[in-house]
N, C-alpha and C. Protein backbone atom coordinates (compact mmCIF):
# COMPACT_ATOMS: atom_id res chain seq x y z
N UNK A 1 0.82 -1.20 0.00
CA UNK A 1 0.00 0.00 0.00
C UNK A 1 0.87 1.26 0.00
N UNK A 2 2.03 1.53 0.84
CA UNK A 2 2.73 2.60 0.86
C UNK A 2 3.65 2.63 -0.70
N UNK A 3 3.67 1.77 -1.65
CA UNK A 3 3.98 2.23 -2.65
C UNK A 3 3.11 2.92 -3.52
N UNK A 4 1.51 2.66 -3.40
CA UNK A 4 0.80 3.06 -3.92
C UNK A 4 0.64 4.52 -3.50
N UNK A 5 1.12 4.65 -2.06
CA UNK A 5 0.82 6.34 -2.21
C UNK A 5 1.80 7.08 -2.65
N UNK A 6 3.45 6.54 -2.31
CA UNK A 6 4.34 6.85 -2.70
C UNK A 6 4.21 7.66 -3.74
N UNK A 7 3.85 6.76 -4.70
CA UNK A 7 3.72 6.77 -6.88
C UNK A 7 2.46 8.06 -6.61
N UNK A 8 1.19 8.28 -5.96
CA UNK A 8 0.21 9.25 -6.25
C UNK A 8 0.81 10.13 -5.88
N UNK A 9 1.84 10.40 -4.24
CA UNK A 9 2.68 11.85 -4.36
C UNK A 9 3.50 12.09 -5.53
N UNK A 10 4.26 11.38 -5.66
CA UNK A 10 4.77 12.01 -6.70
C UNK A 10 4.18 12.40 -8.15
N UNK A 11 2.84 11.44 -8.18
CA UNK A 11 2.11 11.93 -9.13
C UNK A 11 1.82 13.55 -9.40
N UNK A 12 1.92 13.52 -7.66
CA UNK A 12 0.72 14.76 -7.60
C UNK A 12 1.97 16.08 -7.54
N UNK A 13 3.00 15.97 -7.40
CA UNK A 13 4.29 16.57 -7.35
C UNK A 13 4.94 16.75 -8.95
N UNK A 14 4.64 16.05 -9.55
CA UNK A 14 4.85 16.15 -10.63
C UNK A 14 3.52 17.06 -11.64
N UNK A 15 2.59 16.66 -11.72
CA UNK A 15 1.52 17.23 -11.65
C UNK A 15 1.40 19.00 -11.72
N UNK A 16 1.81 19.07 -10.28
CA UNK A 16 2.30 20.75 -10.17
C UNK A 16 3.17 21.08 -10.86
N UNK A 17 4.07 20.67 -11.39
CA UNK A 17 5.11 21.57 -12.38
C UNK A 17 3.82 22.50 -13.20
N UNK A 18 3.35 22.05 -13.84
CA UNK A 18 2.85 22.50 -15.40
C UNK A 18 1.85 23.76 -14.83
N UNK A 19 1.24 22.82 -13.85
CA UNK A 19 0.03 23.63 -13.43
C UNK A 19 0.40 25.29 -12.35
N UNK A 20 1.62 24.96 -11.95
CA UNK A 20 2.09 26.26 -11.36
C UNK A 20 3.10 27.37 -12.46
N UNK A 21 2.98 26.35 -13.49
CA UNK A 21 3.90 27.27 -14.52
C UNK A 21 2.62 28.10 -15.17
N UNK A 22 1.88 27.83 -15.72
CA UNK A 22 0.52 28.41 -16.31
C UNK A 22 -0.34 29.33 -14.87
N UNK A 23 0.02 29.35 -13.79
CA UNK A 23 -0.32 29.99 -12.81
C UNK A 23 -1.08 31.08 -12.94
N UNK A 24 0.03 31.92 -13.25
CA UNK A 24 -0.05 33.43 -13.43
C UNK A 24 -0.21 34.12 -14.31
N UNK A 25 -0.61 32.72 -15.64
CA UNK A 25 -0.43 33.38 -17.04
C UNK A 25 -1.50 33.01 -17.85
N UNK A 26 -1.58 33.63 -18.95
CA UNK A 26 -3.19 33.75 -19.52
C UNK A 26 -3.42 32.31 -20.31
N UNK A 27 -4.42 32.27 -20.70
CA UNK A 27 -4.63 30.80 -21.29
C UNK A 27 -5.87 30.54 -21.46
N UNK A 28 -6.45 29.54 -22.61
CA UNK A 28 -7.53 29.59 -23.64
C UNK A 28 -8.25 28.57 -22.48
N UNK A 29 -9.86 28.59 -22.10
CA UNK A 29 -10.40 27.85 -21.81
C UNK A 29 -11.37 26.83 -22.59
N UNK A 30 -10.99 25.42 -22.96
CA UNK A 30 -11.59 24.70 -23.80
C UNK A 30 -13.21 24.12 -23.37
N UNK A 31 -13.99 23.84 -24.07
CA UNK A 31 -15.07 23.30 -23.40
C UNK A 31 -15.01 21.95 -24.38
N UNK A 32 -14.69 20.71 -23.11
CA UNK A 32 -14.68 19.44 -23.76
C UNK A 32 -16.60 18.75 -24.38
N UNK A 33 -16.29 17.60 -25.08
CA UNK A 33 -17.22 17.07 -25.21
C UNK A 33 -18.63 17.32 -24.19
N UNK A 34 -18.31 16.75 -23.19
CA UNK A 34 -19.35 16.86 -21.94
C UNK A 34 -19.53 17.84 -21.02
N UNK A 35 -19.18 18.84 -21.82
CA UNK A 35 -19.16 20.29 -21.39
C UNK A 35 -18.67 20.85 -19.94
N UNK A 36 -16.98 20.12 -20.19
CA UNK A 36 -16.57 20.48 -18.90
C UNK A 36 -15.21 21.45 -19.25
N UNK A 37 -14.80 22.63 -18.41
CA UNK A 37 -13.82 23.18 -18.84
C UNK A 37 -12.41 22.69 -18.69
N UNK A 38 -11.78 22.94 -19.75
CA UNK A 38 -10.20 22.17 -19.53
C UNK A 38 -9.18 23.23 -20.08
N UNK A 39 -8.09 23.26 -19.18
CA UNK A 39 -7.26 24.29 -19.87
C UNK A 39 -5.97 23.45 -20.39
N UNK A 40 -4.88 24.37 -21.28
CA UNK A 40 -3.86 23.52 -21.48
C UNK A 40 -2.78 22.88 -19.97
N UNK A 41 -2.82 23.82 -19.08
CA UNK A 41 -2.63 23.51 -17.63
C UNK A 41 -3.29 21.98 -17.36
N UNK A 42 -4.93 21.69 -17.28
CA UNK A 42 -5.14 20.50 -16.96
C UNK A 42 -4.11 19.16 -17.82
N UNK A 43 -4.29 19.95 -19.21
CA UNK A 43 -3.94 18.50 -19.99
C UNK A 43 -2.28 17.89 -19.83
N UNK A 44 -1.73 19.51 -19.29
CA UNK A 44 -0.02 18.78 -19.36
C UNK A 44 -0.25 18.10 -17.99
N UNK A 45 -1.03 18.58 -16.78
CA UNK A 45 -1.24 17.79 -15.12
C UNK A 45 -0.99 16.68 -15.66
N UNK A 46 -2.54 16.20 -16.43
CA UNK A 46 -2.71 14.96 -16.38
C UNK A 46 -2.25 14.21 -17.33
N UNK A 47 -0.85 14.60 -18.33
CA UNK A 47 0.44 13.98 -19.07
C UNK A 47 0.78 13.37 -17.85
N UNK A 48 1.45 14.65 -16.96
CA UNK A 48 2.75 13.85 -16.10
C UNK A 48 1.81 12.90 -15.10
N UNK A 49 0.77 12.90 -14.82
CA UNK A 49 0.25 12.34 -14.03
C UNK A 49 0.69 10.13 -14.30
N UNK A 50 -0.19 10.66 -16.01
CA UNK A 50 -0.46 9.30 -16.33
C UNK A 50 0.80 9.00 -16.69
N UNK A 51 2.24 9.51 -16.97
CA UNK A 51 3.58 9.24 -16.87
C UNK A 51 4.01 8.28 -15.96
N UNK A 52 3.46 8.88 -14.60
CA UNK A 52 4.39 8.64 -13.24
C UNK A 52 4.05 7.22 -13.40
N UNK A 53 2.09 7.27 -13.58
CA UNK A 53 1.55 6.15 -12.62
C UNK A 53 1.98 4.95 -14.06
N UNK A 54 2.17 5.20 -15.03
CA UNK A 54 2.04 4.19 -15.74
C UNK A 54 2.98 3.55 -15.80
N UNK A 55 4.30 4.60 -15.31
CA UNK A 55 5.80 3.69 -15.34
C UNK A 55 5.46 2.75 -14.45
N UNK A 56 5.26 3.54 -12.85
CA UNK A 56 5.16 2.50 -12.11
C UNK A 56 4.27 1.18 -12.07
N UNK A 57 3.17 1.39 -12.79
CA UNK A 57 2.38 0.21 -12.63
C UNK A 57 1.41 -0.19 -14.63
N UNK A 58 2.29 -0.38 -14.82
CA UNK A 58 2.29 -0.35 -16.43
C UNK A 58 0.82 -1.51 -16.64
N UNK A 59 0.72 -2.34 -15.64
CA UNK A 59 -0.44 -3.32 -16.26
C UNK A 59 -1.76 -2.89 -15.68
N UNK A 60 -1.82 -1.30 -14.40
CA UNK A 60 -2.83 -1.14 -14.29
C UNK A 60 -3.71 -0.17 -15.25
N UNK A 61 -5.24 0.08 -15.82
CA UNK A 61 -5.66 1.16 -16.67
C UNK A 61 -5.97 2.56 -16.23
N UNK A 62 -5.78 3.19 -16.80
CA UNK A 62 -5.42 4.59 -16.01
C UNK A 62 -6.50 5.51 -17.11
């Protein structure tokens, strides 16, 4: 179990790069399919996100 949280901090550490770089700065708000808003901030999060977790656990679906 403590690897599993291990891998989500750092998920979530990694995660913040992108999203604290776009912080302070302007940026297009998309409206996805199901009419939810996404910025380019969300989509690099959840790059490094599915990076971390997939190295570490490559046979689970993410």
């Amino acid at each position: 179990m403590k690897r599993f949280l291990d891998k989500a901090l750092e998920a979530a550490r990694a995660a913040s790069v992108p999203v604290l770089a776009h912080f302070h700065g302007s940026f297009e708000v998309e409206i996805k399919d199901d009419r939810t808003p996404v910025t380019i901030a969300d989509r690099e999060a959840e790059q490094e996100i599915r990076r971390v977790l997939s190295g570490a656990f490559p046979d689970h679906g993410i």
